[in-house]
Each structure stands twice: as C-alpha cells, then as structure tokens.
C-alpha atoms as a PDB file:
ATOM      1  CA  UNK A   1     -13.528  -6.801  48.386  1.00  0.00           C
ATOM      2  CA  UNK A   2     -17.308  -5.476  48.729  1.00  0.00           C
ATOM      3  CA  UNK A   3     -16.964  -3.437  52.258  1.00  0.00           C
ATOM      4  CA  UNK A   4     -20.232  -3.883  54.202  1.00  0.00           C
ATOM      5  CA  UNK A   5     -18.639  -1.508  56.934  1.00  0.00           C
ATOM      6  CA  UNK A   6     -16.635   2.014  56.431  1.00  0.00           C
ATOM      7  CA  UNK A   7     -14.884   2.269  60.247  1.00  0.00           C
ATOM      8  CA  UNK A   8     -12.675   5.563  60.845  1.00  0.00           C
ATOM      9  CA  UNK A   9     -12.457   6.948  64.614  1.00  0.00           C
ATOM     10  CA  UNK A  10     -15.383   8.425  66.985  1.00  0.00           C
ATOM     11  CA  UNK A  11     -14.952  11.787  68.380  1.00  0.00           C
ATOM     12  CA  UNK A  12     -13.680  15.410  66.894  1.00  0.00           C
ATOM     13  CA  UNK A  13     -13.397  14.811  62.916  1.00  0.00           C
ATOM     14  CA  UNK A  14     -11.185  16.327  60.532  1.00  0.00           C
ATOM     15  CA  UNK A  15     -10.820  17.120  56.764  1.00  0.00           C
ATOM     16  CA  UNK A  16      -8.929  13.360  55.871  1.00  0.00           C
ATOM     17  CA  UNK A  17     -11.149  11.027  56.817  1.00  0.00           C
ATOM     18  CA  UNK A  18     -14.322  13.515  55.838  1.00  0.00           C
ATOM     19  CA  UNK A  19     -12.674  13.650  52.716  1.00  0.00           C
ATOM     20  CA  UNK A  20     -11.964   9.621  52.340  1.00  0.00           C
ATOM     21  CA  UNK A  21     -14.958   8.746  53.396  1.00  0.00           C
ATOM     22  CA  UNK A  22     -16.239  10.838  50.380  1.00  0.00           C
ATOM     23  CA  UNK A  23     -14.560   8.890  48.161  1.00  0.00           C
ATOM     24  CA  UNK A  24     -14.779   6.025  50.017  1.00  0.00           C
ATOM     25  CA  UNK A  25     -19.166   6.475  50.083  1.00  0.00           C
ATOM     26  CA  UNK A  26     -18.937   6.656  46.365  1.00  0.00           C
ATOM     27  CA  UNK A  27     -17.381   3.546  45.365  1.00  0.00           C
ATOM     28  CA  UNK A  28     -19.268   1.351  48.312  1.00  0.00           C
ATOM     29  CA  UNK A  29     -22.731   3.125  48.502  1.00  0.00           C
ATOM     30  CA  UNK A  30     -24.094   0.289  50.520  1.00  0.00           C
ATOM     31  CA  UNK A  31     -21.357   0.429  53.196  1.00  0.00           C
ATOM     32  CA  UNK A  32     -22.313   1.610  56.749  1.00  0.00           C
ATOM     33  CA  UNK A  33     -20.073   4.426  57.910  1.00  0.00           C
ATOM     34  CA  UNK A  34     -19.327   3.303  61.687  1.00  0.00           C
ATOM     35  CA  UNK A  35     -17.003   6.221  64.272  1.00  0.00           C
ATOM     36  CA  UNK A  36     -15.830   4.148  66.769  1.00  0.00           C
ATOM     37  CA  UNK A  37     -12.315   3.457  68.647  1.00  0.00           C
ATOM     38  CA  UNK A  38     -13.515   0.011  70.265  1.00  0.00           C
ATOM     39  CA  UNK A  39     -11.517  -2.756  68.962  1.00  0.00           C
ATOM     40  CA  UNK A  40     -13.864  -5.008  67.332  1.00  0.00           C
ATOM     41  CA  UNK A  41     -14.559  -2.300  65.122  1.00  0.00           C
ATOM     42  CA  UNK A  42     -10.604  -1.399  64.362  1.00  0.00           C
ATOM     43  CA  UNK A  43      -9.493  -4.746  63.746  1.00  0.00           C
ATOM     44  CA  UNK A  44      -9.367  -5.561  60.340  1.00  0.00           C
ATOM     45  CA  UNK A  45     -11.556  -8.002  58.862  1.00  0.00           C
ATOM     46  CA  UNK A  46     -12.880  -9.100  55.473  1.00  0.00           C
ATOM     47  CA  UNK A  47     -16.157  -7.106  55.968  1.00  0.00           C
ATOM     48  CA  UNK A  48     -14.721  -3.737  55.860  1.00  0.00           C
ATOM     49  CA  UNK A  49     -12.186  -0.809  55.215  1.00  0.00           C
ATOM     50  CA  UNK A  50     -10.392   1.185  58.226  1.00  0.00           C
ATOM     51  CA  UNK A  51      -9.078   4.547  58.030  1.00  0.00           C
ATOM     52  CA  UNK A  52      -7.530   7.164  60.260  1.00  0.00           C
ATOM     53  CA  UNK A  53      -7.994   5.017  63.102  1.00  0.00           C
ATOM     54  CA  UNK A  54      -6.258   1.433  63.859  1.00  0.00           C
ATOM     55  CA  UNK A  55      -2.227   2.327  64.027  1.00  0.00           C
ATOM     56  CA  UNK A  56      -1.581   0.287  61.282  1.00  0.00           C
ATOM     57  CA  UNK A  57      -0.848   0.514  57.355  1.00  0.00           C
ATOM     58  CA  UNK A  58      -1.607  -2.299  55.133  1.00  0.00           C
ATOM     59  CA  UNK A  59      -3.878  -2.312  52.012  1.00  0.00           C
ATOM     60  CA  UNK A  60      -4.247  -5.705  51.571  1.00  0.00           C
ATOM     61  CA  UNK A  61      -6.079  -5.608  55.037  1.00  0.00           C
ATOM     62  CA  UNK A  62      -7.807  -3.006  54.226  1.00  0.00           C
ATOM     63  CA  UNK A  63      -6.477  -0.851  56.904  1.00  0.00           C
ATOM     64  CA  UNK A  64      -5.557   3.030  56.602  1.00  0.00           C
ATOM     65  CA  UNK A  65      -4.027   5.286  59.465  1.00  0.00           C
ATOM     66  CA  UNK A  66      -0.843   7.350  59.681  1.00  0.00           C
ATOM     67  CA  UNK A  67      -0.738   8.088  63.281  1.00  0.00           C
ATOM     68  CA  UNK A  68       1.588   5.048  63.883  1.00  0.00           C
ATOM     69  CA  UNK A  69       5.359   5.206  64.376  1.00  0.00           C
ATOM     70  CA  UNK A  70       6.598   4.456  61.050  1.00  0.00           C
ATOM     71  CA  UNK A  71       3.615   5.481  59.391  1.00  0.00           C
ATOM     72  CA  UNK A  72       3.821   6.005  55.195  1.00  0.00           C
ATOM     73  CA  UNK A  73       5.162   8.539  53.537  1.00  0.00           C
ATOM     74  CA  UNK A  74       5.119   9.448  50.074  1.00  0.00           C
ATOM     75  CA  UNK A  75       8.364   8.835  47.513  1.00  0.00           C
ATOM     76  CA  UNK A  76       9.326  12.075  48.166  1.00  0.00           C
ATOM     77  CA  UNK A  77       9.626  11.624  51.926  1.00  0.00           C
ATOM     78  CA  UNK A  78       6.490  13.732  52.702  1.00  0.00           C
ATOM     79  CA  UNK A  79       3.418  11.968  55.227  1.00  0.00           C
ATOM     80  CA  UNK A  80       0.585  10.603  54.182  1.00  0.00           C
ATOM     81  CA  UNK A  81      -2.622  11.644  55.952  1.00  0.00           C
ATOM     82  CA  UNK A  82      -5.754   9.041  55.459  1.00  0.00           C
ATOM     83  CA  UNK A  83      -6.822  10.761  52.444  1.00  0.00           C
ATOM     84  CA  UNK A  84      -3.574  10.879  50.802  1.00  0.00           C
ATOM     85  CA  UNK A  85      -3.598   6.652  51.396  1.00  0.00           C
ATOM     86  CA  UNK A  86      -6.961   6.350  50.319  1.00  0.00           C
ATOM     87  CA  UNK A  87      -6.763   8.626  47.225  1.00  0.00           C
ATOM     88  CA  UNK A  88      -3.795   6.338  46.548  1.00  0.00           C
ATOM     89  CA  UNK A  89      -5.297   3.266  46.560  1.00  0.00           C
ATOM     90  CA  UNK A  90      -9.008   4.353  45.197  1.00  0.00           C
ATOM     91  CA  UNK A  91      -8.583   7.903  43.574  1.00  0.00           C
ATOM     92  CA  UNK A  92      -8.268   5.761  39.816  1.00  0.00           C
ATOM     93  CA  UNK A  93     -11.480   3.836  40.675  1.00  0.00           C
ATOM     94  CA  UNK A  94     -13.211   6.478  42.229  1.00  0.00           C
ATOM     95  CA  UNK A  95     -12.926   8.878  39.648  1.00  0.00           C
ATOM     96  CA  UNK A  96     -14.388   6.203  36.650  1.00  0.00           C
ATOM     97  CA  UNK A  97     -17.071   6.197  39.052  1.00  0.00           C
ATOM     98  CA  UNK A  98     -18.154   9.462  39.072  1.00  0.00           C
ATOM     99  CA  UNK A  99     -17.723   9.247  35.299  1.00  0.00           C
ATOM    100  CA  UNK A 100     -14.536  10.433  33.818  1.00  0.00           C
ATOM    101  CA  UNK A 101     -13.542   9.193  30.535  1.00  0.00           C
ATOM    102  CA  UNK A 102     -10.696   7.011  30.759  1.00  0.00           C
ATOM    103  CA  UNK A 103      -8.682   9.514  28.802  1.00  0.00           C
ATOM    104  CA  UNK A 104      -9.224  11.891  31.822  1.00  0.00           C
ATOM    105  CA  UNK A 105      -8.634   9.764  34.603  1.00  0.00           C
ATOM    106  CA  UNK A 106      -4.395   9.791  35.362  1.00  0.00           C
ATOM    107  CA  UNK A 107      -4.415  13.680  34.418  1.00  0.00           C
ATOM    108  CA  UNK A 108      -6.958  14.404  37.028  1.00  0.00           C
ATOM    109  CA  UNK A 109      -5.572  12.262  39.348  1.00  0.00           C
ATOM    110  CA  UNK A 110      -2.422  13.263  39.306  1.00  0.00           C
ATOM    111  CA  UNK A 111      -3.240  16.982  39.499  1.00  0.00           C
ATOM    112  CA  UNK A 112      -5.562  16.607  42.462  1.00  0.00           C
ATOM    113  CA  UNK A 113      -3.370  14.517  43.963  1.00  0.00           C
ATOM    114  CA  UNK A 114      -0.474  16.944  44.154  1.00  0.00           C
ATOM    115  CA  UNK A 115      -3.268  20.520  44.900  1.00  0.00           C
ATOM    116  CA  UNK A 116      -5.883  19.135  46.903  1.00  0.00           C
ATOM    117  CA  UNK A 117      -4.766  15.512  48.579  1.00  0.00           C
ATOM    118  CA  UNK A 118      -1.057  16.676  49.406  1.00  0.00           C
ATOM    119  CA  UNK A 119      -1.948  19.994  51.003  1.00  0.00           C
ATOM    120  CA  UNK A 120      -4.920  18.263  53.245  1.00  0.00           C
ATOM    121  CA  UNK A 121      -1.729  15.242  54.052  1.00  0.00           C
ATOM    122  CA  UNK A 122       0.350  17.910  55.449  1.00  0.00           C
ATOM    123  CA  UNK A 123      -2.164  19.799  57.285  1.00  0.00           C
ATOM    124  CA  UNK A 124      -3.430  17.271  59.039  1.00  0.00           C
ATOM    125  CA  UNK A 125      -0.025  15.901  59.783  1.00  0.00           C
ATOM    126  CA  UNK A 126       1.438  19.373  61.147  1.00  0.00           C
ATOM    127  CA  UNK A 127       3.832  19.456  58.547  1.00  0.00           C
ATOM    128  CA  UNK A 128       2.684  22.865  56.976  1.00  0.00           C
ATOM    129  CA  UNK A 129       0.789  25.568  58.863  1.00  0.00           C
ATOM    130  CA  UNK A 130      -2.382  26.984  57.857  1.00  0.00           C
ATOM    131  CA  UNK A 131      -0.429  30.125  58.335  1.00  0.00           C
ATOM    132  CA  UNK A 132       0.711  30.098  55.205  1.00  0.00           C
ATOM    133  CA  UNK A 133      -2.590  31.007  53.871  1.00  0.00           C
ATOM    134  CA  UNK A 134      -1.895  34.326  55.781  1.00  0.00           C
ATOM    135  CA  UNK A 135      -5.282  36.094  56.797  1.00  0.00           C
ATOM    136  CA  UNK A 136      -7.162  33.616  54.851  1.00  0.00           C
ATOM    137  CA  UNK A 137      -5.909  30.776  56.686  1.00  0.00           C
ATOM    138  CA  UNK A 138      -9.357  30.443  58.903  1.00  0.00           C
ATOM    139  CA  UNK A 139     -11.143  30.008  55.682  1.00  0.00           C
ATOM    140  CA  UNK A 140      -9.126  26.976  54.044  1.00  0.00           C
ATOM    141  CA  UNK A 141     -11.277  23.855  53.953  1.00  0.00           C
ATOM    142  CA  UNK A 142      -9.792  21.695  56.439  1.00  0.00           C
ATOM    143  CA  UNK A 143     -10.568  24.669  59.099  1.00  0.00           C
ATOM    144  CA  UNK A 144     -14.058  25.166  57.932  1.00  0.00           C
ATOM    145  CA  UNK A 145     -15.212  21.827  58.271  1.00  0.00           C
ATOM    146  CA  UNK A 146     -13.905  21.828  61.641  1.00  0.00           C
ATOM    147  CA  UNK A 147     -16.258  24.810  62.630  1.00  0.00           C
ATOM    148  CA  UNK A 148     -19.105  21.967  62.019  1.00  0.00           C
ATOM    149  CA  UNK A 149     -18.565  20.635  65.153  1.00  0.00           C
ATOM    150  CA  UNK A 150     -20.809  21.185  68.149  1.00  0.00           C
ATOM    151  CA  UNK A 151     -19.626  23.463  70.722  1.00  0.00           C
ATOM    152  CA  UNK A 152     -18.272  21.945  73.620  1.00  0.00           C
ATOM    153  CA  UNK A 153     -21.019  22.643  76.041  1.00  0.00           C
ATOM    154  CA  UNK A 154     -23.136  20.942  73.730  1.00  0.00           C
ATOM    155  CA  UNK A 155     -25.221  17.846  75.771  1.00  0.00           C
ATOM    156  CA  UNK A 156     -27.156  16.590  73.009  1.00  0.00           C
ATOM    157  CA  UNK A 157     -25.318  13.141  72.274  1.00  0.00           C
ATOM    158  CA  UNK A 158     -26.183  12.803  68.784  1.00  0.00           C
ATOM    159  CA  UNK A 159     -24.828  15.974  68.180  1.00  0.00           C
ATOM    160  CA  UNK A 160     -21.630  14.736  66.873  1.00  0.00           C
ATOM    161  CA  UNK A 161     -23.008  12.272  64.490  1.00  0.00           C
ATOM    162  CA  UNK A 162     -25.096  14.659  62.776  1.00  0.00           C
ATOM    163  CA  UNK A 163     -21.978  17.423  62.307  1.00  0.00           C
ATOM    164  CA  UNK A 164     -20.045  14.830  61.002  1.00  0.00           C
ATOM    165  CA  UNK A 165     -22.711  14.122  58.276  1.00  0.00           C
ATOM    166  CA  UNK A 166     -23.297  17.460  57.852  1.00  0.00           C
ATOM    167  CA  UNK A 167     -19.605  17.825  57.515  1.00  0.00           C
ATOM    168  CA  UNK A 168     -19.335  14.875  54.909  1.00  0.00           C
ATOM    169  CA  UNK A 169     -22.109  16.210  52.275  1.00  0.00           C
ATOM    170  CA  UNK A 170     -19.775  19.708  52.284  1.00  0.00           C
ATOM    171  CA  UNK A 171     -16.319  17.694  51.741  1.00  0.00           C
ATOM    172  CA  UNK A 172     -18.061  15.654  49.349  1.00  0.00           C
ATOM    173  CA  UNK A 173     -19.527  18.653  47.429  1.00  0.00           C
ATOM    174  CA  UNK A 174     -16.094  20.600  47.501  1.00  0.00           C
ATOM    175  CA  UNK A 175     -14.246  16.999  46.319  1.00  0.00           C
ATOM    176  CA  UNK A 176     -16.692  16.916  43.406  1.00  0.00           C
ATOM    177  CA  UNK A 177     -16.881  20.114  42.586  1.00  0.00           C
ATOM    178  CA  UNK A 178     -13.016  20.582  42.073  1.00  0.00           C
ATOM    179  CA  UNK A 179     -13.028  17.428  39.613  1.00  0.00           C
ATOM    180  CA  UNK A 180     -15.658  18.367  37.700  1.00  0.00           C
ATOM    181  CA  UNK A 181     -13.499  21.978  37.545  1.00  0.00           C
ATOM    182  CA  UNK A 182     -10.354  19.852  36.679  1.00  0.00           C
ATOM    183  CA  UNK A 183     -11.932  17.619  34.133  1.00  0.00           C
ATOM    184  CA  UNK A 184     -13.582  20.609  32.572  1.00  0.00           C
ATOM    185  CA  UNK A 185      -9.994  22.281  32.051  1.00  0.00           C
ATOM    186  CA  UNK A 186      -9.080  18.812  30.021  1.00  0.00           C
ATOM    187  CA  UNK A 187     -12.456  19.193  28.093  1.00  0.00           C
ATOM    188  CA  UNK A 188     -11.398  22.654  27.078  1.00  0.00           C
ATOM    189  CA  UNK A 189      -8.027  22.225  26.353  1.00  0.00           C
ATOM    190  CA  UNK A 190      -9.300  19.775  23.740  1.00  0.00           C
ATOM    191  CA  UNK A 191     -12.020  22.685  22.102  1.00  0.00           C
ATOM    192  CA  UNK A 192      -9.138  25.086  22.392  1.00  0.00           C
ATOM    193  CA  UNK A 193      -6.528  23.262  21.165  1.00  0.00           C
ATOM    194  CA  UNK A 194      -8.452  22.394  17.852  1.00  0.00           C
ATOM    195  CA  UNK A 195      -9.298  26.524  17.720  1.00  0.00           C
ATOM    196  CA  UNK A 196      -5.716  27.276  17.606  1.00  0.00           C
ATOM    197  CA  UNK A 197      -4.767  24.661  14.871  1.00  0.00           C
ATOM    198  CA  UNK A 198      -7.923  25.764  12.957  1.00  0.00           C
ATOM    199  CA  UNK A 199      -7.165  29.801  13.816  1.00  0.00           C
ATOM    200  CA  UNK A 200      -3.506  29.068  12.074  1.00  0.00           C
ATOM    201  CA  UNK A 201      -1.735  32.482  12.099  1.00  0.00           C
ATOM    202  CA  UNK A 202      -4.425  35.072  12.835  1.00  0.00           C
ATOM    203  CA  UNK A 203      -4.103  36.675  15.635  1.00  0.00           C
ATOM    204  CA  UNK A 204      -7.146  35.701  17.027  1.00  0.00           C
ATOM    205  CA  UNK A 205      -8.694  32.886  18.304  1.00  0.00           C
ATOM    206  CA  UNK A 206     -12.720  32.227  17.986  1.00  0.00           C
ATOM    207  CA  UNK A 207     -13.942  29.585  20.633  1.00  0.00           C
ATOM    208  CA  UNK A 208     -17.451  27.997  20.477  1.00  0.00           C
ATOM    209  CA  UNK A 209     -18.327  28.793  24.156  1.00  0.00           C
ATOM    210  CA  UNK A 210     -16.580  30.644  27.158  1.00  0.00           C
ATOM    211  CA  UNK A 211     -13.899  28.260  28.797  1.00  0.00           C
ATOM    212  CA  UNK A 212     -10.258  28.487  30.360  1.00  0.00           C
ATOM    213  CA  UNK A 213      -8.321  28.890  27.072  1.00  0.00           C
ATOM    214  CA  UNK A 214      -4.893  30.362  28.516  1.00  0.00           C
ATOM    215  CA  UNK A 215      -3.706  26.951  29.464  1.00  0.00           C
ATOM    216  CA  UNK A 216      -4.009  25.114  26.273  1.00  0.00           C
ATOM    217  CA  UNK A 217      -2.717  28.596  24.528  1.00  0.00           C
ATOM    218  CA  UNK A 218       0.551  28.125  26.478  1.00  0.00           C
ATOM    219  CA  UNK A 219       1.046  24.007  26.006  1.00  0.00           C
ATOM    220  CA  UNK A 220       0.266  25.001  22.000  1.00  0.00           C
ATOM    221  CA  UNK A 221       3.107  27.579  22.106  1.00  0.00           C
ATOM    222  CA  UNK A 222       0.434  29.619  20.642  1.00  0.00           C
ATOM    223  CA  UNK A 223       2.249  32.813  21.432  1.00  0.00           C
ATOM    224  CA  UNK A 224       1.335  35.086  18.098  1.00  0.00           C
ATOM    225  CA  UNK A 225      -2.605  35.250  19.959  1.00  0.00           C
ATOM    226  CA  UNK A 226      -3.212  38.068  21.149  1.00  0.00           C
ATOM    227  CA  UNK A 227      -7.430  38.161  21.423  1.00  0.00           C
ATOM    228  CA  UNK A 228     -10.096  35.342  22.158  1.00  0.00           C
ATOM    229  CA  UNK A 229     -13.409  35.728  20.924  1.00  0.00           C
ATOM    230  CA  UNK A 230     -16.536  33.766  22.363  1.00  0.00           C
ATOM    231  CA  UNK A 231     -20.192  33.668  21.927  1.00  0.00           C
ATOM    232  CA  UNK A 232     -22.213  34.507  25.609  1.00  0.00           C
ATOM    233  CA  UNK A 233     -25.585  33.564  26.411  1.00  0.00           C
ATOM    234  CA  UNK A 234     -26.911  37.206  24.828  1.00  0.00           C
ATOM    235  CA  UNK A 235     -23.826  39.008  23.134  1.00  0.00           C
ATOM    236  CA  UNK A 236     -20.146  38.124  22.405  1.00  0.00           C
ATOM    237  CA  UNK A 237     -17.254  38.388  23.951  1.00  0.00           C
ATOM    238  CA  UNK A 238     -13.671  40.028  23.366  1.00  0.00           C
ATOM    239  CA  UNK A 239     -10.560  39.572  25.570  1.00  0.00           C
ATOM    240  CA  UNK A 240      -7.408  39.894  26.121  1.00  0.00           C
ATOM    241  CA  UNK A 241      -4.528  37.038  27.053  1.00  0.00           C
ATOM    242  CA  UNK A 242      -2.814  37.522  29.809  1.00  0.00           C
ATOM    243  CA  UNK A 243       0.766  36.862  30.269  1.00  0.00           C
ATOM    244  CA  UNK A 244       0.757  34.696  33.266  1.00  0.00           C
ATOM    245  CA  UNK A 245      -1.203  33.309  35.742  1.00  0.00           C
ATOM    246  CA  UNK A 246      -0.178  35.772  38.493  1.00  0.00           C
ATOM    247  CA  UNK A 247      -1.236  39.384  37.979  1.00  0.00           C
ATOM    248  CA  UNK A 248      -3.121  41.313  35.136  1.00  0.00           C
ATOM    249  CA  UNK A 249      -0.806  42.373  32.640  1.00  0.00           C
ATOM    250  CA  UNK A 250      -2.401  41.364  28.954  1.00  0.00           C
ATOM    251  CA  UNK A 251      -0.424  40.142  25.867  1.00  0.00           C
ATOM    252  CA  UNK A 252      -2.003  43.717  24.217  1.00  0.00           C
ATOM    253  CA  UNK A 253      -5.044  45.512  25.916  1.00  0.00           C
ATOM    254  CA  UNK A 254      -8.111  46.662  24.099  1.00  0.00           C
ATOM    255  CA  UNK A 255      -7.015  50.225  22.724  1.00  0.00           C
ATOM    256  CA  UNK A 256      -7.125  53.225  25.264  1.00  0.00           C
ATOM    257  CA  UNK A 257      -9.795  55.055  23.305  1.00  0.00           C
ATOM    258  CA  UNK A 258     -12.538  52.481  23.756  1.00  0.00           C
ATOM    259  CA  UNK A 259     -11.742  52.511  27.844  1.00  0.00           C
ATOM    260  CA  UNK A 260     -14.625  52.093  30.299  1.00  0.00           C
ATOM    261  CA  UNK A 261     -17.176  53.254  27.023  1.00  0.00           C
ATOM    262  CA  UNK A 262     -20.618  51.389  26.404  1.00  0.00           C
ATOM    263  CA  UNK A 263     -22.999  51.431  23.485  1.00  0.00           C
ATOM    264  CA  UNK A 264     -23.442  54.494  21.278  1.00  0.00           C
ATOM    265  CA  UNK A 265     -20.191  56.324  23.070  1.00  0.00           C
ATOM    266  CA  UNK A 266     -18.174  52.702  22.242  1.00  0.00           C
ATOM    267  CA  UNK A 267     -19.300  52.827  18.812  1.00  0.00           C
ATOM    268  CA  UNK A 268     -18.221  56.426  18.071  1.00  0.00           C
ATOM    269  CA  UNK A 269     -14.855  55.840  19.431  1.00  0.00           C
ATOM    270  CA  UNK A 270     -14.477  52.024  17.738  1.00  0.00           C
ATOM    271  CA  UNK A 271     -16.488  52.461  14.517  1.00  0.00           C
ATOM    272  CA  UNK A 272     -18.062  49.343  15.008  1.00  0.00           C
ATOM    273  CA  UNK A 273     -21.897  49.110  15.064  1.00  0.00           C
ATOM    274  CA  UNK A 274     -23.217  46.901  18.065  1.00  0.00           C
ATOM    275  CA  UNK A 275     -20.287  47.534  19.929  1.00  0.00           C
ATOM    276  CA  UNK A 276     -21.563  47.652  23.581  1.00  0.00           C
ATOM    277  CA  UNK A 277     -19.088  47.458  26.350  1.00  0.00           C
ATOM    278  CA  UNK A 278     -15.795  47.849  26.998  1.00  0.00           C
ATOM    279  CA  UNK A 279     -14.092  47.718  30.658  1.00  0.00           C
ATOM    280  CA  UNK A 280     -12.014  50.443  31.898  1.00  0.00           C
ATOM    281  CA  UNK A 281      -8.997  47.903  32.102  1.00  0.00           C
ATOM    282  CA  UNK A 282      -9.419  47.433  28.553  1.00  0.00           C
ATOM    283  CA  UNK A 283      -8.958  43.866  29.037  1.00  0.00           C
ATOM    284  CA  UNK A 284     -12.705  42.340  27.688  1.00  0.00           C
ATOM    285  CA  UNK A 285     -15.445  44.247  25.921  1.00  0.00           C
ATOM    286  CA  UNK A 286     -18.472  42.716  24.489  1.00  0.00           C
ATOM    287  CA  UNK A 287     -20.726  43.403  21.303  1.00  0.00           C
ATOM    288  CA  UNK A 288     -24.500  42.406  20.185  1.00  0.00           C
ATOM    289  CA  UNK A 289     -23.338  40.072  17.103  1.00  0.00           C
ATOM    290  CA  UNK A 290     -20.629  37.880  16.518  1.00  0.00           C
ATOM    291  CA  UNK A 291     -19.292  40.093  13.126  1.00  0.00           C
ATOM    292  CA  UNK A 292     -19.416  42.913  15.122  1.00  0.00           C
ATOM    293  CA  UNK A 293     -16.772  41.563  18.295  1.00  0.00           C
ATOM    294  CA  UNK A 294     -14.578  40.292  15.464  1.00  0.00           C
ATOM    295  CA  UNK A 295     -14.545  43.656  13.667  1.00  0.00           C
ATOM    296  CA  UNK A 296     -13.225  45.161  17.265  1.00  0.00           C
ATOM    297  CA  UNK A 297     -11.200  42.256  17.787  1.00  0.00           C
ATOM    298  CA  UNK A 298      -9.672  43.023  14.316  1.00  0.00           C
ATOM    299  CA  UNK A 299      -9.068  46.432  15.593  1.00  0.00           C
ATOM    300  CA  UNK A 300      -7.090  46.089  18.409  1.00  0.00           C
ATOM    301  CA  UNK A 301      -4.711  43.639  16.531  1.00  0.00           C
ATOM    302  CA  UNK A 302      -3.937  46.473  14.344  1.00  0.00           C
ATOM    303  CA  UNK A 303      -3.375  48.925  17.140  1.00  0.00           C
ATOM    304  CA  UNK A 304      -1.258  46.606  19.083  1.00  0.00           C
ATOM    305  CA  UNK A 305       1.049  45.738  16.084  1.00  0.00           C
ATOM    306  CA  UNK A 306       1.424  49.840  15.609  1.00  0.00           C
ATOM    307  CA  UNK A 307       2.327  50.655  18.742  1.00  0.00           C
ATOM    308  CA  UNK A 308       4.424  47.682  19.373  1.00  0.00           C
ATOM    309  CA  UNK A 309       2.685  45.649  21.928  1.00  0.00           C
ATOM    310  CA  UNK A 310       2.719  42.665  20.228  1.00  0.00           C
END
C-alpha cells in the first residue's frame, strides 16, 4: 500500500507520533500528514496509515494506536507506544531508505530499537519516569519537543500546526542523526577490526582515521592493546584504552613525566622530536608526524610493561 494520507490525532503532540511520522514521511514522501480526531479521518481505509489516534491495532489496516484497552505490548510484556508499532512494522524499510547497506540494516535496527524506540514506548506510556534522568530529565527529547508547543494563551489558530512541523524537522534530525551515529559504529568496527588482525601482537593499534575503536577492541578480545594511534586533520594522535565504558580509568596512561607538557618542554621530557601535546590526564597526546606519535606510543608501552600496568 502507497498511503496518499498520514492521519495521527489533532491537538498537543508528543515525541511517538513526531517520531513515526519521521519515519513514516520518509518512506511515503508524497503522503499528506492530516491531525485530526473526526472520524472520517480515523477510520481506516485503503488510502492511508493511522497512528496514535483510532483505538485500534491492526497492521493489515493500516491502523496504529496503543491507547486502547488491550493495546500491544512487546514479547517481553512491555507497551508499545506508536513509534514502537511503527518502528516495528517499517524500521527495516525505512532504514534501506535512508541508505544502509543491507549488511547494516538488523544491527541498527535492533540497537535503536531497544535505546531509542523502547525508552520513547515507555515514556509516553507512563511506564518509566523522566525522573530517572535525574536533573537532566527536562532535557530528554520527548520533553523538549514538547516545549515546541504554543503557550496556552496563544490565539493564533495555526499556531499548532506550525509547532508541530517545527517539532517534526527536530525529531526527524535527532532520528537521523542517531543512525547515521549507529551505522558509523558498524563502519568502524569493520576498519578496526581489520587494524587489530593486521596489528597482530604489538601493543598498538594504528587506525587510518579517528573513530570509536573500544567497541570492536572488546568483541576482538583484543586485550594485549594498550595505545591507538590515528592520523588528525593537522597532527597525529596518541591514546589510551580505557577499561570500560563508565569512568576514566585507562588500560596504561601516557607516562607521568610527559603530563600536561606541550612542544619543546614535551620533547625534553619524551625524547621525541615533534612531540607536541600531552594532556594532564595523560590519557591522549598528539605529535606533528606520524613516526614521531609512534615513537611516543612506543614509549609508553615500555613504561607500562616496567611498572606493571599492563
């Protein structure tokens, strides 16, 4: 079915249907997006795709809202919102539209699905409270896109209609962005993953480009690296691993001599000519040339292995 209509509710909007209508825009660019409530609109027909709004559940009719007793829930008992049903349904075509490779596609589904779509489902379904985000909870993205609405005093009646398309081009950007993130971790994990194999035991690891590399380190087992070396835009760059994805601590840090020193001072202390910067964490320095960050990545291997950090 080619939608010629994309109907979710009039009134207030929220994060699930901005968000489905994101994907839903993408995959039926010549569908109208019609807010309404009236019942001509809501019941379902061959011309067009209802979400949020209509108190009923069924694909095949092309209808979408959880608000209904009995509404869906997921295998694992927890609600669907209209986003979670629509990602369900469209997330796999969506995302070949926008251009993943095929090799891409169930990963990045799958991982959105259970970080982005799942957390927006039980938001919007009051079964987790944007509490939980502590004093950052007025800055989640559900809550921001609700400040798009017009004040209530507002008397200008196409008010509405304009915040909510104001409202869709952010959800849509945020949606897009955090694919293109996700499907740039896959990319990398491929670049990485050949480093490592070609890096075989050294101790450190030489990418191409700056890019996540701790992820693909871990799924390698890679755990004899202790140093990644990348080219930047004007020097190179030298850092540390760190142990886990919550807090600082590095696999070895860059020796304590070298600490928060930059160009002649760091090359007294390293012995390395074009050494240029190193940070007072000692967890990433940079250099001029690409012989020179190796030669201080070389370095700190040897001082980790003699004082036992690695």
């Amino acid at each position: 079915m080619i939608p010629e209509f994309l109907v979710t509710h009039s009134g207030g909007f929220h994060a699930d249907e901005l968000l489905s209508s994101a994907v839903l825009t993408r995959l039926f660019p010549q569908a109208v997006i019609v807010r309404s409530r009236a019942a001509e609109w809501i019941t379902p027909g061959a011309n067009r795709i209802i979400y949020d709004v209509g108190g009923a559940y069924d694909a095949e009719a092309g209808i979408f809202d959880h608000h209904q007793r009995g509404a869906p829930l997921r295998d694992d008992g927890q609600p669907y919102s209209s986003f979670g049903l629509i990602w369900k349904h469209f997330g796999h075509a969506y995302l070949a539209a926008i251009g993943l490779p095929e090799a891409h596609i169930e990963p990045v589904y799958a991982g959105l699905d259970e970080s982005f779509v799942l957390p927006i489902d039980l938001l919007d379904n009051g079964a987790m409270s944007p509490a939980v985000a502590g004093p950052l909870a007025v800055l989640t993205l559900p809550v921001l896109l609700e400040t798009l609405k017009p004040v209530f005093d507002e008397t200008d009646p196409e008010a509405l209609e304009r915040a909510f398309e104001q409202a869709l081009a952010i959800a849509r950007s945020f949606l897009e962005a955090r694919i293109a993130g996700s499907a740039a971790k896959l990319r990398a994990e491929d670049l990485v993953l050949k480093a490592i194999s070609a890096a075989g035991e050294n101790r450190i690891l030489e990418l191409p480009m700056g890019m996540p590399f701790r992820p693909a380190i871990m799924k390698a087992g890679a755990d004899h690296l202790l140093f990644v070396v990348h080219p930047r835009e004007k020097d190179w760059c030298l850092t540390g691993i760190r142990q886990s994805d919550e807090g600082f601590e590095q696999r070895a840090d860059l020796p304590a001599a070298w600490a928060g020193l930059t160009n002649g001072d760091l090359e007294a202390a390293c012995g390395v000519e074009g050494a240029s910067f190193c940070h007072n964490g000692r967890f990433i320095a940079a250099a001029r040339t690409r012989d020179a960050a190796l030669a201080m990545a070389q370095i700190a291997v040897e001082e980790a292995l003699s004082t036992g950090q690695a």
